[in-house]
N, C-alpha and C. Protein backbone atom coordinates (compact mmCIF):
# COMPACT_ATOMS: atom_id res chain seq x y z
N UNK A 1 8.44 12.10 -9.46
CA UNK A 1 7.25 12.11 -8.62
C UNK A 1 6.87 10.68 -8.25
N UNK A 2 5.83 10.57 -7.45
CA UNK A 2 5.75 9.37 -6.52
C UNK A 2 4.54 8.64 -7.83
N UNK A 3 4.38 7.21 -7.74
CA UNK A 3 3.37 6.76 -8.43
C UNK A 3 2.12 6.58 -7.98
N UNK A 4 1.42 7.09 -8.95
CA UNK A 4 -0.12 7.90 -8.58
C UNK A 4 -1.18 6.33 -8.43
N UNK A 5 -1.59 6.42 -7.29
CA UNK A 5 -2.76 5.57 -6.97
C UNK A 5 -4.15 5.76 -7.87
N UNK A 6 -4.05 7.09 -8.28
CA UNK A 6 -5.73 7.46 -9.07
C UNK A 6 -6.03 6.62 -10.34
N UNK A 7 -7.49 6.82 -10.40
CA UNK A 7 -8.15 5.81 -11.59
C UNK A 7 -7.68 6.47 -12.54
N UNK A 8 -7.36 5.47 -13.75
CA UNK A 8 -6.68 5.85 -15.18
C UNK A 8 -8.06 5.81 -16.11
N UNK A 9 -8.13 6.70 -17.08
CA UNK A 9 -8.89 6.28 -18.50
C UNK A 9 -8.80 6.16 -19.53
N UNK A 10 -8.83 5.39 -19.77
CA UNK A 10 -8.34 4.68 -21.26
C UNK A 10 -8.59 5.43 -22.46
N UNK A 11 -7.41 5.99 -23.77
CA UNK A 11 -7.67 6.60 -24.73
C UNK A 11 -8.28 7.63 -24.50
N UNK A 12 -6.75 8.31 -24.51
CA UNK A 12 -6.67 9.74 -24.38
C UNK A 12 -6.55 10.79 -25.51
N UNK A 13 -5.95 9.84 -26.63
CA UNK A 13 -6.17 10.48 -28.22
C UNK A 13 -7.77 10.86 -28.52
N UNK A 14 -7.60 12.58 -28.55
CA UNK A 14 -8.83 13.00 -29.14
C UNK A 14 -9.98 13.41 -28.02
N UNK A 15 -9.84 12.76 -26.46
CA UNK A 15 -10.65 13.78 -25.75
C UNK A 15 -10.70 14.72 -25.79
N UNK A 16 -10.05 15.55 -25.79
CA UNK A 16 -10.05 17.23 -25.34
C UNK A 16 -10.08 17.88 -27.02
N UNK A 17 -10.79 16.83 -28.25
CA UNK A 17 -11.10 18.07 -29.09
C UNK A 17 -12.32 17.96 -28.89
N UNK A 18 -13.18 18.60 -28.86
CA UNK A 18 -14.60 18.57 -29.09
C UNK A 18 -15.19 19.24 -29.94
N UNK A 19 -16.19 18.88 -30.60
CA UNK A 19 -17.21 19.53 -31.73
C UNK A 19 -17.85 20.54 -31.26
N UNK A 20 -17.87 21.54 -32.34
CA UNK A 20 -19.11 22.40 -31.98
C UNK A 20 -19.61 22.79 -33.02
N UNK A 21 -19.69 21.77 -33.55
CA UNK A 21 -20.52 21.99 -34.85
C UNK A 21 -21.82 22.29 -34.94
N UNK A 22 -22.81 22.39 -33.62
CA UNK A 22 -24.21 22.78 -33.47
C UNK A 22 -23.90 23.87 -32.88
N UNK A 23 -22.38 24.68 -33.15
CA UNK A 23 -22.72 25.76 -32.14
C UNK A 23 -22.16 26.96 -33.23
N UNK A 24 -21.52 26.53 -33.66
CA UNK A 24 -20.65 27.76 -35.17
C UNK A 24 -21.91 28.06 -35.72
N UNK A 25 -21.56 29.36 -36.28
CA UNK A 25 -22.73 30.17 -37.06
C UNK A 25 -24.12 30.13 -36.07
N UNK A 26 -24.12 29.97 -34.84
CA UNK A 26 -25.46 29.64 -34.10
C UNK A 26 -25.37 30.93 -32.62
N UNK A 27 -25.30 31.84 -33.15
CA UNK A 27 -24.73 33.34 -31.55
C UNK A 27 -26.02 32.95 -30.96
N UNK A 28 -25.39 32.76 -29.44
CA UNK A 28 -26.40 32.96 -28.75
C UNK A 28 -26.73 31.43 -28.14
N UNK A 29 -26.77 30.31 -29.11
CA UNK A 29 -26.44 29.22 -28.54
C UNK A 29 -25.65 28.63 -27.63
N UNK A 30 -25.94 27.29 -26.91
CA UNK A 30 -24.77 26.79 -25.81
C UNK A 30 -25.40 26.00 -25.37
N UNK A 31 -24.43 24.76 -24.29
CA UNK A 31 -24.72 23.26 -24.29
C UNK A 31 -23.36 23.43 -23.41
N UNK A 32 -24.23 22.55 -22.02
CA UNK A 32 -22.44 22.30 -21.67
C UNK A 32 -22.19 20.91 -21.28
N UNK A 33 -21.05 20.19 -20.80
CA UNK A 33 -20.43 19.52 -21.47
C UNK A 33 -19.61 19.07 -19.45
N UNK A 34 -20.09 17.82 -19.35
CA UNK A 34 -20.03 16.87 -18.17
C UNK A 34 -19.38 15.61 -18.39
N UNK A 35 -17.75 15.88 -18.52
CA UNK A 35 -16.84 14.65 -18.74
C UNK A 35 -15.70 14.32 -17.97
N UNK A 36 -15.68 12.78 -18.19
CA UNK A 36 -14.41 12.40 -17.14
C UNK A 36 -13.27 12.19 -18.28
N UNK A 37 -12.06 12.94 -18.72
CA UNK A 37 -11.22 12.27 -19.31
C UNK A 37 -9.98 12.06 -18.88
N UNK A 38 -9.11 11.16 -19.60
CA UNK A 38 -7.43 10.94 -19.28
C UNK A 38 -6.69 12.53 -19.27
N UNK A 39 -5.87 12.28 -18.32
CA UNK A 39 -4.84 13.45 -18.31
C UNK A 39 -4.24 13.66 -19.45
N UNK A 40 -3.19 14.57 -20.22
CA UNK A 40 -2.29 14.77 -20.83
C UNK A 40 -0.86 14.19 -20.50
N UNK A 41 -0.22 14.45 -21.12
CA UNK A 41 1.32 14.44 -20.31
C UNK A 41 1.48 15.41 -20.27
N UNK A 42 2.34 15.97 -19.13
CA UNK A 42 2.93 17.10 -18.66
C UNK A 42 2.20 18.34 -17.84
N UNK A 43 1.10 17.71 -17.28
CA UNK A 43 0.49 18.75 -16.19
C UNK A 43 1.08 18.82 -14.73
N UNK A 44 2.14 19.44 -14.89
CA UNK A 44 3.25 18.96 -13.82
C UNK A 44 4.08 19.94 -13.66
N UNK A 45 4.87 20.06 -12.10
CA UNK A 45 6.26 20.83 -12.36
C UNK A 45 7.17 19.99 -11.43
N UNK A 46 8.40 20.22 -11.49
CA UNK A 46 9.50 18.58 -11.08
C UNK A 46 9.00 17.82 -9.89
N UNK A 47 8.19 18.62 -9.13
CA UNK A 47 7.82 17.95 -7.73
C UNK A 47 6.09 17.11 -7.81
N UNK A 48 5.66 17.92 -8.46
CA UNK A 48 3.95 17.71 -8.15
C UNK A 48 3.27 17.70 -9.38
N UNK A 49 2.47 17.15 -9.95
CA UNK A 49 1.38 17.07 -10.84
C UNK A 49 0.06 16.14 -10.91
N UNK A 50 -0.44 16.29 -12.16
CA UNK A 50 -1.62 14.98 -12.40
C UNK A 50 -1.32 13.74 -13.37
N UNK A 51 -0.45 13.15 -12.76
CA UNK A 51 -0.18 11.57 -13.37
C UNK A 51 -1.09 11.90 -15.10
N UNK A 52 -0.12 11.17 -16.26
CA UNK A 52 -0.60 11.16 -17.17
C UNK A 52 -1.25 10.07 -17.13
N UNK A 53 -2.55 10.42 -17.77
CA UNK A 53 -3.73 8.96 -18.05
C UNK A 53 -4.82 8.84 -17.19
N UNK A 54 -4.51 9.44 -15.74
CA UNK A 54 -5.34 10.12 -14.88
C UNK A 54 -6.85 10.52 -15.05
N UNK A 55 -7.80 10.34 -14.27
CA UNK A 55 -8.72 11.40 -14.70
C UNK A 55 -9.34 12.46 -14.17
N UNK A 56 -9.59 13.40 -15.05
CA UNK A 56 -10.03 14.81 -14.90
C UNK A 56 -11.35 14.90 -15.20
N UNK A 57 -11.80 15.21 -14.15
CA UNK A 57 -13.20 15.94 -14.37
C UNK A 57 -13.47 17.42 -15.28
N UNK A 58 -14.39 17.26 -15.93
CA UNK A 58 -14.72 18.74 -16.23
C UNK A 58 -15.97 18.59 -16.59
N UNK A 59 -16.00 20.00 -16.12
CA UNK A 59 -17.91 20.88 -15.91
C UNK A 59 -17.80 22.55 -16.71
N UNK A 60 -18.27 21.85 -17.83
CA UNK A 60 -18.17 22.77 -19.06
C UNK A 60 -19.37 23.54 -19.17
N UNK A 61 -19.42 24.85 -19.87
CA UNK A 61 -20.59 25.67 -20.93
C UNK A 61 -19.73 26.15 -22.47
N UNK A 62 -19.98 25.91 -22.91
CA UNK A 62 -19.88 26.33 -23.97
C UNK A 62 -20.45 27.04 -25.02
N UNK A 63 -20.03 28.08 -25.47
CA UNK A 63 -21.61 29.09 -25.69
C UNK A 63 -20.79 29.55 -27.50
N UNK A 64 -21.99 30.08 -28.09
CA UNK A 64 -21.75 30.73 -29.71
C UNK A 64 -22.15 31.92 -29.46
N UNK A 65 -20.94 32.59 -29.11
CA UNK A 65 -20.43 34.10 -29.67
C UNK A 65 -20.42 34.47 -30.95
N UNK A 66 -20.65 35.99 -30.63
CA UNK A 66 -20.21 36.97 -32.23
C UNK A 66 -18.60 36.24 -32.53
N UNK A 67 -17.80 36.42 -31.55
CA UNK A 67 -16.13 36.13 -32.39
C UNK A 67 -16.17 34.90 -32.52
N UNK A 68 -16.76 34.05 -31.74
CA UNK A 68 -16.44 32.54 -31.81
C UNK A 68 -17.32 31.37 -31.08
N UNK A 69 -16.53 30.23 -30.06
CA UNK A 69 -16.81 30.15 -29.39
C UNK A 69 -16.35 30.08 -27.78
N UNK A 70 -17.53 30.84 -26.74
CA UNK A 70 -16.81 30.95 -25.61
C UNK A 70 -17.18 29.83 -24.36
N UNK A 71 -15.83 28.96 -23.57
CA UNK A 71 -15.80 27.92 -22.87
C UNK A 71 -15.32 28.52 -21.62
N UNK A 72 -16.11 28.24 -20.58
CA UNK A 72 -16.48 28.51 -19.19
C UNK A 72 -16.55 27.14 -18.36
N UNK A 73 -15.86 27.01 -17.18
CA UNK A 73 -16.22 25.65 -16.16
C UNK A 73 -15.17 25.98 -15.85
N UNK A 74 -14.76 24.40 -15.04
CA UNK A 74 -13.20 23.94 -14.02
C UNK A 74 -12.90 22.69 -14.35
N UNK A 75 -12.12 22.50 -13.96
CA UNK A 75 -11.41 20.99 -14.11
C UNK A 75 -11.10 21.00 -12.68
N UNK A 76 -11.26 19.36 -12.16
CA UNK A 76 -10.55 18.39 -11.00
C UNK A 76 -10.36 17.30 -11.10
N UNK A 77 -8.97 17.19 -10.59
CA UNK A 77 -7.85 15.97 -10.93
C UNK A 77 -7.70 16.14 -8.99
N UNK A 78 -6.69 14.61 -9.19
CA UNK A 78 -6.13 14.26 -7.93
C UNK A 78 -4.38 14.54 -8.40
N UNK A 79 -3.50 15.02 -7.37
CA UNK A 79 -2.20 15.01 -7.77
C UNK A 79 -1.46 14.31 -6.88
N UNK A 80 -0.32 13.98 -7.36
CA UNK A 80 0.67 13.10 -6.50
C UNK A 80 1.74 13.51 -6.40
N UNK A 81 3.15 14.04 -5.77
CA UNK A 81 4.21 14.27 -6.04
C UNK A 81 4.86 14.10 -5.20
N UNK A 82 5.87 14.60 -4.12
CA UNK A 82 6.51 14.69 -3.13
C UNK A 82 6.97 16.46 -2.08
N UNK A 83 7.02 16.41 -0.79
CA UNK A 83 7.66 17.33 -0.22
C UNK A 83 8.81 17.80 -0.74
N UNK A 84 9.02 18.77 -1.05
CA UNK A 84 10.13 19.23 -1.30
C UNK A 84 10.91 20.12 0.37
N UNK A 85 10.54 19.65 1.19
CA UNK A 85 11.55 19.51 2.18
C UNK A 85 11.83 18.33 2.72
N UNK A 86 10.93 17.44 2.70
CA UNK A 86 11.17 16.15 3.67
C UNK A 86 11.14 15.16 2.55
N UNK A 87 10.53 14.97 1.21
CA UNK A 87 10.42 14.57 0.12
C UNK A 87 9.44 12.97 0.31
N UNK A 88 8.72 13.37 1.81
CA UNK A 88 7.65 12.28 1.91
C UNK A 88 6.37 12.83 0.76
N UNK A 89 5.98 11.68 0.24
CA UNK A 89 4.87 11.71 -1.13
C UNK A 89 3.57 12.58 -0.33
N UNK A 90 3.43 12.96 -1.61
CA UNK A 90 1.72 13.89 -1.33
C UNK A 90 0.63 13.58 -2.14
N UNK A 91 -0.54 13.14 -2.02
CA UNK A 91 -1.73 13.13 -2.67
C UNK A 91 -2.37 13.96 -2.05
N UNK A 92 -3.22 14.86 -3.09
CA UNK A 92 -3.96 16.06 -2.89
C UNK A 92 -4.92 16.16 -4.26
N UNK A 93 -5.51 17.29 -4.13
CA UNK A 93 -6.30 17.46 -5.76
C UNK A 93 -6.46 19.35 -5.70
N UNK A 94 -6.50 19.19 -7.02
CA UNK A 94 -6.98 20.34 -7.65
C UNK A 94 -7.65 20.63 -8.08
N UNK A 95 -8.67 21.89 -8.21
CA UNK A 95 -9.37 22.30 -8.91
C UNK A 95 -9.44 23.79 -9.57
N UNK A 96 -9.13 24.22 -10.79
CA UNK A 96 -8.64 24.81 -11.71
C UNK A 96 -10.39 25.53 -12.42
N UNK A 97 -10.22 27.36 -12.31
CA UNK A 97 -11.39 27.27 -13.23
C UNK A 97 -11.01 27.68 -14.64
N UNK A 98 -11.64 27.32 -15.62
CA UNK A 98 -11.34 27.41 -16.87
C UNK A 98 -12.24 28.62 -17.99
N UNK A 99 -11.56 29.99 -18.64
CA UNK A 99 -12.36 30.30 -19.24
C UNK A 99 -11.44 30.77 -20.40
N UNK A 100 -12.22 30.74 -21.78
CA UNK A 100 -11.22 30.93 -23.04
C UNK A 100 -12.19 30.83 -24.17
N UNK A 101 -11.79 31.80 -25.22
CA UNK A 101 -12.50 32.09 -26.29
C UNK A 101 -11.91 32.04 -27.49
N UNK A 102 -12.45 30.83 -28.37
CA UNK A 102 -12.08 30.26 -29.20
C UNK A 102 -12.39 31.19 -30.46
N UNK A 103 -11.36 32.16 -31.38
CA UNK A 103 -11.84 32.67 -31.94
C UNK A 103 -12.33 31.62 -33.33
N UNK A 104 -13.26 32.42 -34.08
CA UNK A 104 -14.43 31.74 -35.39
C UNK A 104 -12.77 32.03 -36.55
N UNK A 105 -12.35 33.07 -36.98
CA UNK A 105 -11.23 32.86 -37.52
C UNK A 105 -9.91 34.00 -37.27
N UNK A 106 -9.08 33.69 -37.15
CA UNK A 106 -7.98 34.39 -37.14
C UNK A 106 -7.49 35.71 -37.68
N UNK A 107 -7.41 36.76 -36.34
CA UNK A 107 -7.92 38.41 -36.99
C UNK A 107 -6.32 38.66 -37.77
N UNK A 108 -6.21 39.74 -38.41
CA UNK A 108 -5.43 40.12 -38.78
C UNK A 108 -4.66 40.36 -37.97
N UNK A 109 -3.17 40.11 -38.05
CA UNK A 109 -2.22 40.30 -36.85
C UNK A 109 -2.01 40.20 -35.67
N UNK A 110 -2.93 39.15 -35.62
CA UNK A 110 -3.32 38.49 -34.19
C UNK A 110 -2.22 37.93 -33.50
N UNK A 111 -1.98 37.08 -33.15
CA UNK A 111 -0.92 36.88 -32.41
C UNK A 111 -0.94 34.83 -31.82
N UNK A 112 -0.02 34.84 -31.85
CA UNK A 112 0.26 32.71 -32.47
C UNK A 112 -0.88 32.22 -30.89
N UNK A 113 -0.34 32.84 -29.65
CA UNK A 113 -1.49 32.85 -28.64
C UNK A 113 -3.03 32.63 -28.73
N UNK A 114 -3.33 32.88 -29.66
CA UNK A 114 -4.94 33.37 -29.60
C UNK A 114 -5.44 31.53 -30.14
N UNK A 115 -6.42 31.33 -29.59
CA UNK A 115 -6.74 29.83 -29.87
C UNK A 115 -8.28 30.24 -30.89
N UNK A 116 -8.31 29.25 -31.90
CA UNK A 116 -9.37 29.49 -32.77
C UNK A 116 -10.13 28.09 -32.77
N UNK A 117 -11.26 28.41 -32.98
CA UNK A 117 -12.17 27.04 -34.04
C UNK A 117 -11.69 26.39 -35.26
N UNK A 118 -10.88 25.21 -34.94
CA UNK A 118 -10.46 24.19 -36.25
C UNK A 118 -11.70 23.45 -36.64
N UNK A 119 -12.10 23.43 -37.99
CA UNK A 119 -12.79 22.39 -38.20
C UNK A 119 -13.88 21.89 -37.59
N UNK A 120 -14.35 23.14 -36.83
CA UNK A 120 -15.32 23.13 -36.39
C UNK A 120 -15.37 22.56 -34.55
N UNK A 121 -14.27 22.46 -34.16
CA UNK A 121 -14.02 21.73 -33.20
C UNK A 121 -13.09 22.79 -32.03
N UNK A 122 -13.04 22.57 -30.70
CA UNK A 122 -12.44 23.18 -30.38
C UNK A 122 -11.08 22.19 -29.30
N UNK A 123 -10.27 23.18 -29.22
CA UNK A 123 -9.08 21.61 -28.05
C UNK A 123 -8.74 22.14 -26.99
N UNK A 124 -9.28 21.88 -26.26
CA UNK A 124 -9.45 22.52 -25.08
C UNK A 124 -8.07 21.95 -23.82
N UNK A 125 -7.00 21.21 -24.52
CA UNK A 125 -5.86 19.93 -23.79
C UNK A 125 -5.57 21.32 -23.59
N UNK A 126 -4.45 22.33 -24.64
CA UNK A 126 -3.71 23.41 -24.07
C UNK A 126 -4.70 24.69 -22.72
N UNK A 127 -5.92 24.18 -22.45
CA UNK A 127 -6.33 25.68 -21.98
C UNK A 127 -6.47 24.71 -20.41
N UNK A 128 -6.55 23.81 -20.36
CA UNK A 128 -6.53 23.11 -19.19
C UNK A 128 -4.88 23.09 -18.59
N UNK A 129 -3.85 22.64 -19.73
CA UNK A 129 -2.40 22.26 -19.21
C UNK A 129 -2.36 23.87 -18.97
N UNK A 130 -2.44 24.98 -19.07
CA UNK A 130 -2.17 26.39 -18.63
C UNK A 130 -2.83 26.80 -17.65
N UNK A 131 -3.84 26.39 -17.28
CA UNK A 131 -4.59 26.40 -16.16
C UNK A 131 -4.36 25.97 -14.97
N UNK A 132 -3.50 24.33 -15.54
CA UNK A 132 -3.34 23.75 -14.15
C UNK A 132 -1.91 24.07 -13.89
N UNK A 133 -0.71 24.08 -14.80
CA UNK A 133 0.50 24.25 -14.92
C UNK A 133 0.78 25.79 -13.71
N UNK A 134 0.07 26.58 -13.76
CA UNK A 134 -0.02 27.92 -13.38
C UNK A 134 -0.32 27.75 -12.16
N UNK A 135 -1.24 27.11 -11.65
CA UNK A 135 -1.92 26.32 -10.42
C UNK A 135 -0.94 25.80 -9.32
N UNK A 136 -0.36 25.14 -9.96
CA UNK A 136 0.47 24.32 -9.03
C UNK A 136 2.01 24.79 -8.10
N UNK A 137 1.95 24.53 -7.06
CA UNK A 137 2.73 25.12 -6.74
C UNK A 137 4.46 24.42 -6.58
N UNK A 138 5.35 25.24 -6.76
CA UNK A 138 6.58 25.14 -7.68
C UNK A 138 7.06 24.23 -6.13
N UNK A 139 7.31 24.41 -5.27
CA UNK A 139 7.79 24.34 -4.02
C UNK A 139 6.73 23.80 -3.25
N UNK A 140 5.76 22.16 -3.05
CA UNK A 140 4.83 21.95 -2.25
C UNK A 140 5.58 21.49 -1.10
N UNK A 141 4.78 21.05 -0.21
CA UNK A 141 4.91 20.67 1.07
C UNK A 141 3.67 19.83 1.70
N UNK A 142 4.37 18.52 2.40
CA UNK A 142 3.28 17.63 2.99
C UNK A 142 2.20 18.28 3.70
N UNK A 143 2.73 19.24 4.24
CA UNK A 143 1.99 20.38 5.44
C UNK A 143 2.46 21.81 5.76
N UNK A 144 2.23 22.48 6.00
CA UNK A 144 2.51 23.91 6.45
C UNK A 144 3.90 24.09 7.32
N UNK A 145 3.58 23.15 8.74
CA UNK A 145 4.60 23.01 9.48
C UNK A 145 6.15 22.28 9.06
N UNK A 146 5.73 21.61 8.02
CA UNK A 146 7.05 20.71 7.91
C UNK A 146 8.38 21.35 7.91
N UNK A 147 9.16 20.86 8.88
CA UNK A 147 10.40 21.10 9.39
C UNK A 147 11.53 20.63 7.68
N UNK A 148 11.29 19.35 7.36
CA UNK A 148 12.51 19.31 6.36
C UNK A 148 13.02 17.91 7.06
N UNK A 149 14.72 18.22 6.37
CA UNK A 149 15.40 17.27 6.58
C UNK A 149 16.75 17.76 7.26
N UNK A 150 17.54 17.33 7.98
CA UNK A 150 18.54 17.80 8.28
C UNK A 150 19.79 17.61 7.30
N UNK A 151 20.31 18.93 7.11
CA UNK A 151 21.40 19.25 5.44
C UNK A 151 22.48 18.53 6.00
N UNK A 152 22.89 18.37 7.23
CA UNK A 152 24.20 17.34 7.62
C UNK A 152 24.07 16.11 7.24
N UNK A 153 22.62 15.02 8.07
CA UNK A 153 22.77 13.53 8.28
C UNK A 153 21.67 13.04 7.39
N UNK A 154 20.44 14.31 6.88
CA UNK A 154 19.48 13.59 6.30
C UNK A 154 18.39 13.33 7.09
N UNK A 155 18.50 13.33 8.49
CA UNK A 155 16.95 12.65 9.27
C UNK A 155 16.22 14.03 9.25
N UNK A 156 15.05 12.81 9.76
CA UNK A 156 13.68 14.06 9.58
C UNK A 156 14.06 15.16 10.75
N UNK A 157 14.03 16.82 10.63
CA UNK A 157 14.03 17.40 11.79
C UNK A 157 12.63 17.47 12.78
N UNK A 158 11.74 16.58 12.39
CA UNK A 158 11.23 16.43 13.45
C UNK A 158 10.93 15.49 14.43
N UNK A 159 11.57 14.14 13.97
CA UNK A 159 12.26 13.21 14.43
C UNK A 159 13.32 13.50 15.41
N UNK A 160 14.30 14.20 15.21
CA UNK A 160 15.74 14.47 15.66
C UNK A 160 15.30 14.70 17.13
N UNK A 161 16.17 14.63 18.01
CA UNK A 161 16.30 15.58 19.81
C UNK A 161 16.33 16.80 19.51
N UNK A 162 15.99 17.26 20.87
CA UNK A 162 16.27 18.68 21.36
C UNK A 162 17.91 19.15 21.35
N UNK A 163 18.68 18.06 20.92
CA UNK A 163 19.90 18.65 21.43
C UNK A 163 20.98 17.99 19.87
N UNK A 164 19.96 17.96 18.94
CA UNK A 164 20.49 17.32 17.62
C UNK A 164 21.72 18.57 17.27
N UNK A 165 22.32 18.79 16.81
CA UNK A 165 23.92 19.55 16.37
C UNK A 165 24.44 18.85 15.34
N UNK A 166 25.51 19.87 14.45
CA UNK A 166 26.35 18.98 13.87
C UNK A 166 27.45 20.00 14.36
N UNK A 167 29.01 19.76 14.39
CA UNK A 167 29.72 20.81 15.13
C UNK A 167 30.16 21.23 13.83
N UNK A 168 30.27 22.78 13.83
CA UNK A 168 30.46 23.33 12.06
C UNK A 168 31.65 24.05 12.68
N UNK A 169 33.03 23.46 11.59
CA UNK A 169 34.39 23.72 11.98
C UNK A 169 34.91 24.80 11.06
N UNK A 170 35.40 25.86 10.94
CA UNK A 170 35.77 26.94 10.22
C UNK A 170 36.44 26.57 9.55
N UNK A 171 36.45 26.76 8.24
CA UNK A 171 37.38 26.09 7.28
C UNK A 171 38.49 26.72 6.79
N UNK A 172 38.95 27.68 7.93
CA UNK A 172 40.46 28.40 8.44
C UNK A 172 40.73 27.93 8.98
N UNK A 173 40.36 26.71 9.84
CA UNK A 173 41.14 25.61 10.92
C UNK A 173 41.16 24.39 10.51
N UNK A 174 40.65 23.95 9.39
CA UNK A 174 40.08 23.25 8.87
C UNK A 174 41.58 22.75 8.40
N UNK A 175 42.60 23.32 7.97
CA UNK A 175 43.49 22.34 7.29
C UNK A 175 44.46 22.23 8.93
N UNK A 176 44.68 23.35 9.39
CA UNK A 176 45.78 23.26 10.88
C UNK A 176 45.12 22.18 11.85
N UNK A 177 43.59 21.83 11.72
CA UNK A 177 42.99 20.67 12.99
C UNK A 177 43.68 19.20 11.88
N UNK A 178 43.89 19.30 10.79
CA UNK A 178 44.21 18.24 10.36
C UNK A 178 45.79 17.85 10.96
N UNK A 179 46.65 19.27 10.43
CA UNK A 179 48.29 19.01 11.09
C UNK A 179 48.33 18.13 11.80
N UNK A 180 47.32 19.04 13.04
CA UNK A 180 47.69 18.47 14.73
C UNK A 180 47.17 17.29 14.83
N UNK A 181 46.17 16.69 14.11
CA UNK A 181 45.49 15.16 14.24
C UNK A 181 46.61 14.32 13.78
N UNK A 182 47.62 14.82 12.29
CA UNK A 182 48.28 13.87 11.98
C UNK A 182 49.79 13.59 12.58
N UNK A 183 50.18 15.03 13.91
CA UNK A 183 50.93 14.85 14.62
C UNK A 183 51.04 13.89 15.63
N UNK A 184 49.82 14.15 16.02
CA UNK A 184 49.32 13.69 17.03
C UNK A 184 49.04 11.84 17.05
N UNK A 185 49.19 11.55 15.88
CA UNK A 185 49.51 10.11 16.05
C UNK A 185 50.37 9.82 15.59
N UNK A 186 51.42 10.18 15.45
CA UNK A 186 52.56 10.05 15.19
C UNK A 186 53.40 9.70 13.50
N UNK A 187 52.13 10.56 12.42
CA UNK A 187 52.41 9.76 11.66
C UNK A 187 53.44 10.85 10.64
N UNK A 188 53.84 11.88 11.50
CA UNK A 188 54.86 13.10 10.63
C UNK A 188 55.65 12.81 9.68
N UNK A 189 56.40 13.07 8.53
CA UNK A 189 56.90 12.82 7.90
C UNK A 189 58.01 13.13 8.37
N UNK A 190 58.93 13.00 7.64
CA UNK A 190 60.61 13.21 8.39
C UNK A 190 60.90 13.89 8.68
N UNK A 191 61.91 14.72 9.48
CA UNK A 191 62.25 15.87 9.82
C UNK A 191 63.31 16.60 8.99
N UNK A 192 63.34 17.54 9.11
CA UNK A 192 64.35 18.49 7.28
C UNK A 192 65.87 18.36 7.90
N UNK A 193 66.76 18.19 7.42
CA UNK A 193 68.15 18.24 8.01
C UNK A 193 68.88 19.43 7.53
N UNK A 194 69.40 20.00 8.85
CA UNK A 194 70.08 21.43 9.49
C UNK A 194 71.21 21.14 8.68
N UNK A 195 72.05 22.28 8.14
CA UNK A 195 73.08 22.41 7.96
C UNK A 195 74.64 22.29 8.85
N UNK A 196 74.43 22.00 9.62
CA UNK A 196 74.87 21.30 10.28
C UNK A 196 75.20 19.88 10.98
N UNK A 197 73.88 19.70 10.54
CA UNK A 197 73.23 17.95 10.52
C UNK A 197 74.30 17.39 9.30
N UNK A 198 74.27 17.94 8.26
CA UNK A 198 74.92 17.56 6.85
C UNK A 198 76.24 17.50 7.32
N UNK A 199 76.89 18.79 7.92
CA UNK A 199 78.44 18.65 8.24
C UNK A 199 78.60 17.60 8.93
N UNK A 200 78.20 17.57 10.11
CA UNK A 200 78.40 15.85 10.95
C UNK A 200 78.46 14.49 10.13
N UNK A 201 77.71 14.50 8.93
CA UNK A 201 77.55 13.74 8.54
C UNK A 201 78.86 13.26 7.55
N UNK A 202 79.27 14.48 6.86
CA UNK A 202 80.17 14.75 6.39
C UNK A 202 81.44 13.76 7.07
């Protein structure tokens, strides 16, 4: 991907856990939560993402549930990547809404998926990278219209003439146009000698 012009923020270890230690054992409580932090690594797919170190907005609630606690808002980042037809760079942004419920402790036979309250804290890095990861699209494009590139020479097709071609030769003639090219300048290899040729020689 292309290198991202957006503002970076420093120390990224440990944003995305947050306390809720005024909110466990407290149903019914909530406080939400207005921050700019650094990206993760890997909010991305091969073409497009949000530069790690980046920053992300988020506009949080966070509330104390019977099971746990439950986190509501969005996140917005700026992204950078490239066309994947013409592979000219793209800056754009996203905005992702976010909702997920942190269970208080881990039910019986629950399943490795289910995100809980550690220590009183919750980490909210994985519910954002699934949010935005999901978001993004696999195949972007500078624009709607974009033509691409031409698969023969490489130029832009919307650059090219009205009368741009490449001549596409059947590759059943493909070895016989060679023969006749290499006849044709004279560069044949020898000619086979007749049985008869041999007797004369004789």
């Amino acid at each position: 991907m292309s290198a991202s012009s957006s503002p970076t923020v420093a120390g990224a270890a440990g944003r995305w856990v947050v306390s809720v230690k005024d909110l466990v054992r407290s149903p019914g409580s909530m406080r939400t939560l207005e921050e700019q932090w650094p990206a993760p690594e890997a909010l991305s797919t091969p073409l497009i993402g949000i530069p790690a170190g980046s920053a992300v907005d988020v506009d949080l609630r966070l509330e104390s549930v019977h099971e746990g606690i439950l986190v509501t808002g969005e996140a917005h980042a700026d992204l950078v990547g490239e066309c994947s037809r013409c592979l000219d760079p793209i800056q754009d942004g996203i905005t992702v809404d976010l909702q997920e419920l942190f269970l208080a402790s881990a039910p019986e036979g629950g399943s490795d998926e289910e995100r809980l309250v550690v220590h009183e804290t919750v980490d909210l890095e994985p519910v954002v990278r699934d949010a935005v990861v999901t978001a993004l699209p696999f195949q972007p494009v500078c624009r709607p219209g974009c033509q691409g590139l031409c698969s023969e020479c490489g130029i832009r097709l919307e650059d090219a003439p009205d009368d741009h071609v490449h001549e596409q030769l059947d590759p059943r003639w493909a070895a016989l146009a060679e023969l006749t090219k290499t006849s044709e300048s004279g560069t044949a290899g020898p000619e086979m000698k007749t049985s008869s040729d041999e007797t004369e020689e004789r």
